[in-house]
C-alpha atoms as a PDB file:
ATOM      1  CA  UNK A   1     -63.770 -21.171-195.130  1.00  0.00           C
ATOM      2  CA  UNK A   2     -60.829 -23.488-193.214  1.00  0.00           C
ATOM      3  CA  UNK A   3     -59.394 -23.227-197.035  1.00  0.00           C
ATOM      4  CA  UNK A   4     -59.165 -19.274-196.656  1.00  0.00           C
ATOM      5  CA  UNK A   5     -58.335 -19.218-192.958  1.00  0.00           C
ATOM      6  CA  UNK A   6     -55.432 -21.174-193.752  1.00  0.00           C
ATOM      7  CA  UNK A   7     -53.765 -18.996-196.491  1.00  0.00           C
ATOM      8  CA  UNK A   8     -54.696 -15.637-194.222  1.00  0.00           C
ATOM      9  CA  UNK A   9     -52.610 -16.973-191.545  1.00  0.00           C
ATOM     10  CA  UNK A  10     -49.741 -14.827-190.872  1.00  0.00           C
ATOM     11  CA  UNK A  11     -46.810 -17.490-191.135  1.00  0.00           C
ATOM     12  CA  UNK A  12     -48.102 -18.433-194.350  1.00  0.00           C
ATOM     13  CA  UNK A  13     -48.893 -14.732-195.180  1.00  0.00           C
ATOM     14  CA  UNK A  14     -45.239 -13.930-194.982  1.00  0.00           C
ATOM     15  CA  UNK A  15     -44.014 -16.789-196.946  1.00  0.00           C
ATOM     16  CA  UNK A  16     -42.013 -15.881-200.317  1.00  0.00           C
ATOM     17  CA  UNK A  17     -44.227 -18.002-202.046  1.00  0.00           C
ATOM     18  CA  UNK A  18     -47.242 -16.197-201.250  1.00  0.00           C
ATOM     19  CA  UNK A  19     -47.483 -13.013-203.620  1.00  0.00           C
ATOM     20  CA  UNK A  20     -47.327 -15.653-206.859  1.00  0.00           C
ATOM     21  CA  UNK A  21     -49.632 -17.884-205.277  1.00  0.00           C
ATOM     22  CA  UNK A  22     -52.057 -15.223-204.502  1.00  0.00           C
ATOM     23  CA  UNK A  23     -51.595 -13.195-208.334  1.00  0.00           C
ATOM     24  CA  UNK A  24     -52.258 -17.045-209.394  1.00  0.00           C
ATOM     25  CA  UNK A  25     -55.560 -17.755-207.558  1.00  0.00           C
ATOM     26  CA  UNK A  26     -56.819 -14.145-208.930  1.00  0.00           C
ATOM     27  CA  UNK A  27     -55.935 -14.681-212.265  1.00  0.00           C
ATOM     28  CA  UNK A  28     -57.751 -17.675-211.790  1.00  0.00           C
ATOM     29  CA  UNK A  29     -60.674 -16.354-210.393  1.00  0.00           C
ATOM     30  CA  UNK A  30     -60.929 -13.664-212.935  1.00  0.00           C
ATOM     31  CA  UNK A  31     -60.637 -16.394-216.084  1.00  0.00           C
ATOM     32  CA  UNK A  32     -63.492 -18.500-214.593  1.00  0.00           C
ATOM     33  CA  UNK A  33     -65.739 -15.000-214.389  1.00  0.00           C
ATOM     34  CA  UNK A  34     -64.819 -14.438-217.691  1.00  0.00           C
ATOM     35  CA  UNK A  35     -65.110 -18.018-218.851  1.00  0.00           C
ATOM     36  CA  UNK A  36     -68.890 -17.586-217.455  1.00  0.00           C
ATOM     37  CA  UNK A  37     -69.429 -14.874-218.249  1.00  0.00           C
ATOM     38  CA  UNK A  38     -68.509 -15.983-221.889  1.00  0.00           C
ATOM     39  CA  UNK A  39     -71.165 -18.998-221.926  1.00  0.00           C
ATOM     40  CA  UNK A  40     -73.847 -16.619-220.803  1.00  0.00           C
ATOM     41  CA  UNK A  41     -73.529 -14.233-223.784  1.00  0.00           C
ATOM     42  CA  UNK A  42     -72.896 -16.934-226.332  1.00  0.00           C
ATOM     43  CA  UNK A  43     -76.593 -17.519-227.523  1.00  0.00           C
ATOM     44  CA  UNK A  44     -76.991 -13.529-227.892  1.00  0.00           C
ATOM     45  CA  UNK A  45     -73.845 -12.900-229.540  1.00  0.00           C
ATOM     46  CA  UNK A  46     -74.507 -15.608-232.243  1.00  0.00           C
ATOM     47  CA  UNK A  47     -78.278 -14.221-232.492  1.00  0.00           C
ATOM     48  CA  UNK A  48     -76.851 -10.654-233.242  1.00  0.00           C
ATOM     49  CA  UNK A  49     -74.442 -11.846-235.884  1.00  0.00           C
ATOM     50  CA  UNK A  50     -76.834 -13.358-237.436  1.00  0.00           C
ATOM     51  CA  UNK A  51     -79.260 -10.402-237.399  1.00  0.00           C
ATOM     52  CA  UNK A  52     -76.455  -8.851-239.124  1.00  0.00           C
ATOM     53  CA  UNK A  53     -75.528 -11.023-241.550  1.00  0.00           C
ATOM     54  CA  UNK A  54     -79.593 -11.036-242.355  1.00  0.00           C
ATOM     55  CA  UNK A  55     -79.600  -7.327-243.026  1.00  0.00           C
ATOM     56  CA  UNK A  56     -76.402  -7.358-245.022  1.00  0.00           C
ATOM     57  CA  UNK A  57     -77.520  -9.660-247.371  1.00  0.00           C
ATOM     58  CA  UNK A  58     -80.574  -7.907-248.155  1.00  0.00           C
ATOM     59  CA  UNK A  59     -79.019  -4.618-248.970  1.00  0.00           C
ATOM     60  CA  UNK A  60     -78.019  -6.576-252.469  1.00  0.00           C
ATOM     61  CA  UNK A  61     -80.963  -9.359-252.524  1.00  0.00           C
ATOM     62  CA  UNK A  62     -84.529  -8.271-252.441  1.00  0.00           C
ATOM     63  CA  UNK A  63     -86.772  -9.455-250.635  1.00  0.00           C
ATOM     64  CA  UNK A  64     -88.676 -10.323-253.493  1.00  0.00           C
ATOM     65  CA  UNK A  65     -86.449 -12.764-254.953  1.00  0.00           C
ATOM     66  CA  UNK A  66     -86.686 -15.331-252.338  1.00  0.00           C
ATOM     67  CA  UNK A  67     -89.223 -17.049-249.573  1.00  0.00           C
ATOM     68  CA  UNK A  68     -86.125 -19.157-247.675  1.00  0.00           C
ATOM     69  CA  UNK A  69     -83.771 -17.956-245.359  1.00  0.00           C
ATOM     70  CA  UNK A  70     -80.711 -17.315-247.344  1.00  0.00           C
ATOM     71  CA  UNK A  71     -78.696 -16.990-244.284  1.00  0.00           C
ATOM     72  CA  UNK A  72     -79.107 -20.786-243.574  1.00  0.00           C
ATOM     73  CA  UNK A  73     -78.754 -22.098-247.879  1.00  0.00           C
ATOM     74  CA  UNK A  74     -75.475 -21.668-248.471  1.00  0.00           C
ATOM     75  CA  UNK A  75     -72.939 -23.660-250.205  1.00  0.00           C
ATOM     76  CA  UNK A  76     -69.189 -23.563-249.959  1.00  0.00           C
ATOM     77  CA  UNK A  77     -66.767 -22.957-253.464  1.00  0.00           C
ATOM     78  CA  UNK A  78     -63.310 -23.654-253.197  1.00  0.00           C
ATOM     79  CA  UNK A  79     -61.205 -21.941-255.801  1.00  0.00           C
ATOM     80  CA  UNK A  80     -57.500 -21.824-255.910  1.00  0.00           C
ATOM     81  CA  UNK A  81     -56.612 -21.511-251.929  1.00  0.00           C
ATOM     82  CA  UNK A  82     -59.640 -19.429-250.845  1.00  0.00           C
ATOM     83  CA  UNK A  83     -63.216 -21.073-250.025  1.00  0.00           C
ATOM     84  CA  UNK A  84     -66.267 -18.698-250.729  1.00  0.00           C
ATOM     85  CA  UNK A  85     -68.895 -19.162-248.994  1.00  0.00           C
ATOM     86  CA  UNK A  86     -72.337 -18.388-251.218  1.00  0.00           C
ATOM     87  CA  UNK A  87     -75.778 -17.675-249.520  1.00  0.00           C
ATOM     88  CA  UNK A  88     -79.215 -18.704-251.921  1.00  0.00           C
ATOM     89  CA  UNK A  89     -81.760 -16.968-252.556  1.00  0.00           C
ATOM     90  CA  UNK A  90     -84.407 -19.254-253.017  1.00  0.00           C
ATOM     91  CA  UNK A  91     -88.275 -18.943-254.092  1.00  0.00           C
ATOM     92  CA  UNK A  92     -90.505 -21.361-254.508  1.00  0.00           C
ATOM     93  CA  UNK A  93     -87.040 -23.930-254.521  1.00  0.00           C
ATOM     94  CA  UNK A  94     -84.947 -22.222-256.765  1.00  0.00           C
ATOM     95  CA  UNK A  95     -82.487 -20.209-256.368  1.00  0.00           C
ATOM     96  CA  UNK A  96     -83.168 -16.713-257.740  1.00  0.00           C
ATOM     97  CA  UNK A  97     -79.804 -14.780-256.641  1.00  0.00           C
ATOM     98  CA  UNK A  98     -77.117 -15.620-254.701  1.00  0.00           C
ATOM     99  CA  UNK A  99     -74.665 -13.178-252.664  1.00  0.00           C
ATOM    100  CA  UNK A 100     -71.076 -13.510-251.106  1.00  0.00           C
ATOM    101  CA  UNK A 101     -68.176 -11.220-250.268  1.00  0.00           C
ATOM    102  CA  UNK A 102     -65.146 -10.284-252.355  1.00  0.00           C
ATOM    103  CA  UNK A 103     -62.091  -8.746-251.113  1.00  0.00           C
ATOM    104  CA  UNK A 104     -59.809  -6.070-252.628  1.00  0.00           C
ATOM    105  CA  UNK A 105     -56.276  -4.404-251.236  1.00  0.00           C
ATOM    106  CA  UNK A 106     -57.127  -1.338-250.024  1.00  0.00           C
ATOM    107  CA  UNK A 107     -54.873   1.148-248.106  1.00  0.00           C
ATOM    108  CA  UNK A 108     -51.739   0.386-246.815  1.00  0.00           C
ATOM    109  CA  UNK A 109     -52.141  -3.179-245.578  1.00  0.00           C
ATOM    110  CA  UNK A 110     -55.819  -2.623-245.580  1.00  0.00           C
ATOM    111  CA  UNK A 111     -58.402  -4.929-247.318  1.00  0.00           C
ATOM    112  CA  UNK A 112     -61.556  -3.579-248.359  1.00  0.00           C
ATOM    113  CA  UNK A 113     -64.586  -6.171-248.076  1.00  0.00           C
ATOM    114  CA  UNK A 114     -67.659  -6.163-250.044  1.00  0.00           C
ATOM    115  CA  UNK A 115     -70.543  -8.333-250.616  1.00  0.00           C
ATOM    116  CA  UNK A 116     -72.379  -8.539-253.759  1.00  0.00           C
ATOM    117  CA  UNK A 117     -76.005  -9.910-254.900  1.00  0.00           C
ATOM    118  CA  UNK A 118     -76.376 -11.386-258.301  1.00  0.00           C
ATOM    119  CA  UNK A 119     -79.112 -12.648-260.011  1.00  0.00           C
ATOM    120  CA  UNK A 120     -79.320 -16.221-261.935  1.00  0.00           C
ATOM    121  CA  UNK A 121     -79.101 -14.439-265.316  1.00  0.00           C
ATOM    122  CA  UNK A 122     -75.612 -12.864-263.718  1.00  0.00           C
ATOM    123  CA  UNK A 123     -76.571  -9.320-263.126  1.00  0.00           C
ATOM    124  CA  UNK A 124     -75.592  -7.663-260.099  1.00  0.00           C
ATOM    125  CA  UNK A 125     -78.606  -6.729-258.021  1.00  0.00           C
ATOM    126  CA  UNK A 126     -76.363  -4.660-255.584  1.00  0.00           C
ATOM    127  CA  UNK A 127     -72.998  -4.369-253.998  1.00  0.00           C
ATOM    128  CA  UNK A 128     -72.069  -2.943-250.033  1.00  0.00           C
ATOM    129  CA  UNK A 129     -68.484  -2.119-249.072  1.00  0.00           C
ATOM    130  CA  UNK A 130     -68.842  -3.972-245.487  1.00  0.00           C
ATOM    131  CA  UNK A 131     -65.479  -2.748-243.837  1.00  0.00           C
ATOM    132  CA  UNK A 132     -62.491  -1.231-245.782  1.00  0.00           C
ATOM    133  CA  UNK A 133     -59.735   1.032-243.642  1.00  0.00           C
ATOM    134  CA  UNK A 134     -59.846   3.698-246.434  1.00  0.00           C
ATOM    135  CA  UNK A 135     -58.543   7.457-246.201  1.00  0.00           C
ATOM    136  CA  UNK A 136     -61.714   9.446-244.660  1.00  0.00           C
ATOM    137  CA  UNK A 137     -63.037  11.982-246.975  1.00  0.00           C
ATOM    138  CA  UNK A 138     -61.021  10.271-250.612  1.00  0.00           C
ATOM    139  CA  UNK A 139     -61.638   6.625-250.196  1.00  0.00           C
ATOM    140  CA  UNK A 140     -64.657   6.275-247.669  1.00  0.00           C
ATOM    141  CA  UNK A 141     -66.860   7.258-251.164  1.00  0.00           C
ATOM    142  CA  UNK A 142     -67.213   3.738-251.591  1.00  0.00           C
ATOM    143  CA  UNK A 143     -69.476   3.587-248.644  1.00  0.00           C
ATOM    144  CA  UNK A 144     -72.879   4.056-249.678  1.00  0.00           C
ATOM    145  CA  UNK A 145     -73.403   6.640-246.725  1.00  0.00           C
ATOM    146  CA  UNK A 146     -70.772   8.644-248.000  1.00  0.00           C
ATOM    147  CA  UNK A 147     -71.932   8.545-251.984  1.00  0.00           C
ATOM    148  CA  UNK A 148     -74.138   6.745-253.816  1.00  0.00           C
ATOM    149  CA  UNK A 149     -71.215   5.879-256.245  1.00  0.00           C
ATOM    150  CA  UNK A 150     -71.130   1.998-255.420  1.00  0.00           C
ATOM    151  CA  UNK A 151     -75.474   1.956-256.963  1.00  0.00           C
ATOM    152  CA  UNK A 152     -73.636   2.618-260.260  1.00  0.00           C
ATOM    153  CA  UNK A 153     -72.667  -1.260-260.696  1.00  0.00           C
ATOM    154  CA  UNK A 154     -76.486  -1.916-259.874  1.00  0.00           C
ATOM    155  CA  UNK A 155     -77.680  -4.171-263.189  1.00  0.00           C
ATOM    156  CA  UNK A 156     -74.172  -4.625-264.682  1.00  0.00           C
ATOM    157  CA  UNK A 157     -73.114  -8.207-266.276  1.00  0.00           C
ATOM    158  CA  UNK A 158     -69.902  -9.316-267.158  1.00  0.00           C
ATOM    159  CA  UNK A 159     -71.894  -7.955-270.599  1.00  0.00           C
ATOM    160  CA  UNK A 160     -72.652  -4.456-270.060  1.00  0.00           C
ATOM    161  CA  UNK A 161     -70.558  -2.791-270.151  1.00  0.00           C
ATOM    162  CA  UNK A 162     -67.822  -4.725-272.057  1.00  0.00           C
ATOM    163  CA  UNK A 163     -65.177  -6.161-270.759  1.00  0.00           C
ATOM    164  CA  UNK A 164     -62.867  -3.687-272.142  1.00  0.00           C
ATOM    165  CA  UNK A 165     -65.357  -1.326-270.231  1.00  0.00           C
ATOM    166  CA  UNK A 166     -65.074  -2.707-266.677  1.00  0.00           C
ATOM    167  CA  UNK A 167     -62.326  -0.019-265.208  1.00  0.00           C
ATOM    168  CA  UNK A 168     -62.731   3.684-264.430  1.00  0.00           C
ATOM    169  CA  UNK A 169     -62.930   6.307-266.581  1.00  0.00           C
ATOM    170  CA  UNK A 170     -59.438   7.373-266.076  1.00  0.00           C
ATOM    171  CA  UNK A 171     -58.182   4.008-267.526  1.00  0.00           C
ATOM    172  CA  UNK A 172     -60.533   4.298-270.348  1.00  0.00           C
ATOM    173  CA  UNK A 173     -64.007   2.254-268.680  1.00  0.00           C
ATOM    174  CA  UNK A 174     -67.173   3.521-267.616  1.00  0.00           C
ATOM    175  CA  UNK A 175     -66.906   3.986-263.911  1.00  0.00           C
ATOM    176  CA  UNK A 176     -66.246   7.127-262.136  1.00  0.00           C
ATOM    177  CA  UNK A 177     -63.261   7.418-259.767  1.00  0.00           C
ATOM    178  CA  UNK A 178     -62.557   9.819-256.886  1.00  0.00           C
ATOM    179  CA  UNK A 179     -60.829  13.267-257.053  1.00  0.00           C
ATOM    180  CA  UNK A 180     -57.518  12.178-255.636  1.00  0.00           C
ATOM    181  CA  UNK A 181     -58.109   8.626-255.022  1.00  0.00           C
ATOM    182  CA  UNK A 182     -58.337   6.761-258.304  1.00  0.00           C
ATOM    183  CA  UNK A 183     -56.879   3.337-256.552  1.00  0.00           C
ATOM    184  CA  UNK A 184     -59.775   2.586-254.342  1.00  0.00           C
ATOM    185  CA  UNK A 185     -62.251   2.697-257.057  1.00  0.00           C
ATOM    186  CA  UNK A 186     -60.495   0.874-259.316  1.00  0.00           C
ATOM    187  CA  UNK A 187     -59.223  -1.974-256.675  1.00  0.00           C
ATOM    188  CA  UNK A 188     -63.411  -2.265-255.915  1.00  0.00           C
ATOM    189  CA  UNK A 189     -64.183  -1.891-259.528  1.00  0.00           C
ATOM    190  CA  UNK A 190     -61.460  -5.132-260.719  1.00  0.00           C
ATOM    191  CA  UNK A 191     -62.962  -6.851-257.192  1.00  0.00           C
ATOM    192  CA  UNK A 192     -66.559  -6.764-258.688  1.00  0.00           C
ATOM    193  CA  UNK A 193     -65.775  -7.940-261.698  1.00  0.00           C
ATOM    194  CA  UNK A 194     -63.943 -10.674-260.247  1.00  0.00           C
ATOM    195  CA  UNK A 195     -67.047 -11.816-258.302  1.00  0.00           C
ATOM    196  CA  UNK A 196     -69.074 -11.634-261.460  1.00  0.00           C
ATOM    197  CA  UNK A 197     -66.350 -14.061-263.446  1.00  0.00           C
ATOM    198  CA  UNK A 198     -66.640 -16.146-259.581  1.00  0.00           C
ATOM    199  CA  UNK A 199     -70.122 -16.445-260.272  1.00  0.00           C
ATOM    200  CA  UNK A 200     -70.354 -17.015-264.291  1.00  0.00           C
ATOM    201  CA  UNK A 201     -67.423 -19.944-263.533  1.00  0.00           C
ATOM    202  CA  UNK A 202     -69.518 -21.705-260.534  1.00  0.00           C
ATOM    203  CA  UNK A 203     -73.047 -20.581-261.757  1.00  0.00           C
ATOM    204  CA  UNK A 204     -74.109 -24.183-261.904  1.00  0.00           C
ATOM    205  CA  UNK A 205     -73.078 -25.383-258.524  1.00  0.00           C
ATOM    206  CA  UNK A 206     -74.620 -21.616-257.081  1.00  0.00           C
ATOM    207  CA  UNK A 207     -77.632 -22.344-258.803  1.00  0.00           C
ATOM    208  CA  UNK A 208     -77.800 -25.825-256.966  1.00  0.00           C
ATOM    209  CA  UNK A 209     -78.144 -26.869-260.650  1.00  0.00           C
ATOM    210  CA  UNK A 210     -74.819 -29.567-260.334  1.00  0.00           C
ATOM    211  CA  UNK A 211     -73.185 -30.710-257.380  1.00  0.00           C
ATOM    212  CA  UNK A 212     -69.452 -29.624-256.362  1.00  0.00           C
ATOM    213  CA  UNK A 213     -69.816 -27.275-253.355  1.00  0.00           C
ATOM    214  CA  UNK A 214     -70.629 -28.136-250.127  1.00  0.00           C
ATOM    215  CA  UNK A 215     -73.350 -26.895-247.256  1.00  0.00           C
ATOM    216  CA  UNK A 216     -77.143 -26.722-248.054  1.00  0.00           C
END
């Protein structure tokens, strides 16, 4: 209290120093109720995020294919100058599928971010567009709530269809593309295939068949 009497006093009050030093003391003030504020909400922000995670990961891995918590088996891939990180689906200790995200340019400056599931013989289980900043009503098809064109690539390989077969129809493969919006489908389409090659060229680490990542 002497502390607070002291800086209400009117000679100090008046001083030219005063304004700054008081802006100071509430902007510190403010960043420690933030600061706690912060530390309180910590532990349920984390548990959200990872109730998220958990229910994006089984939109393209059964349940059936594992009895772990594939959120917590992961391992790490670096390739080139990005790091993947790959979540395991495990049952009865080994792995069944495993899922991660792939990228693709989307519109403008834009990235469009999936995550795919794929099984250990290489077959995509399922795929989710998780965020993409495409043109609403064209683009947003990818979204499964929008069109249930992303269930197409449900059970595709690297195999079927051919490589050769592993574009959009307009370009002379097998997947549709939009009325007026032919480069989002193909940008996912080239991203999935990607993540299929990803997984045929690491399938023994993913597997947890060889060493080489890191995690687990």
């Amino acid at each position: 209290m002497r502390v607070i009497s002291h800086w209400l006093k009117p000679e100090i009050r008046q001083s030219s120093g005063y304004p700054i030093l008081l802006l100071g003391g509430v902007a510190l003030l403010v960043s420690m109720a933030i600061g706690i504020a912060n530390l309180g909400t910590h532990a349920d922000i984390a548990r959200r995020q990872l109730e998220d995670l958990q229910a994006t990961l089984q939109q393209v891995v059964p349940a059936g294919y594992y009895d772990n918590d594939p959120v917590r088996d992961t391992v790490t891939v670096q390739e080139g100058d990005r790091s993947v990180r790959v979540y395991r689906a495990r049952r009865k200790g080994q792995v069944q599928a495993v899922s991660f995200r792939t990228t693709a340019p989307g519109y403008g400056s834009t990235e469009m971010v999936m995550i795919i599931g794929v099984d250990r013989d290489g077959k995509l289980l399922g795929v989710r567009v998780i965020s993409h900043g495409e043109t609403p009503g064209l683009g947003d098809k990818i979204e499964l709530s929008r069109s249930n064109w992303i269930l197409s690539f449900n059970g595709r390989s690297l195999d079927d269809p051919s490589p050769a077969g592993w574009g959009v129809k307009k370009d002379g493969g097998v997947f549709d593309q939009f009325t007026g919006a032919t480069i989002t489908p193909r940008a996912v389409v080239k991203s999935i295939k990607g993540g299929l090659e990803f997984f045929a060229a690491h399938r023994a680490v993913l597997l947890d068949e060889s060493s080489g990542g890191n995690d687990r």
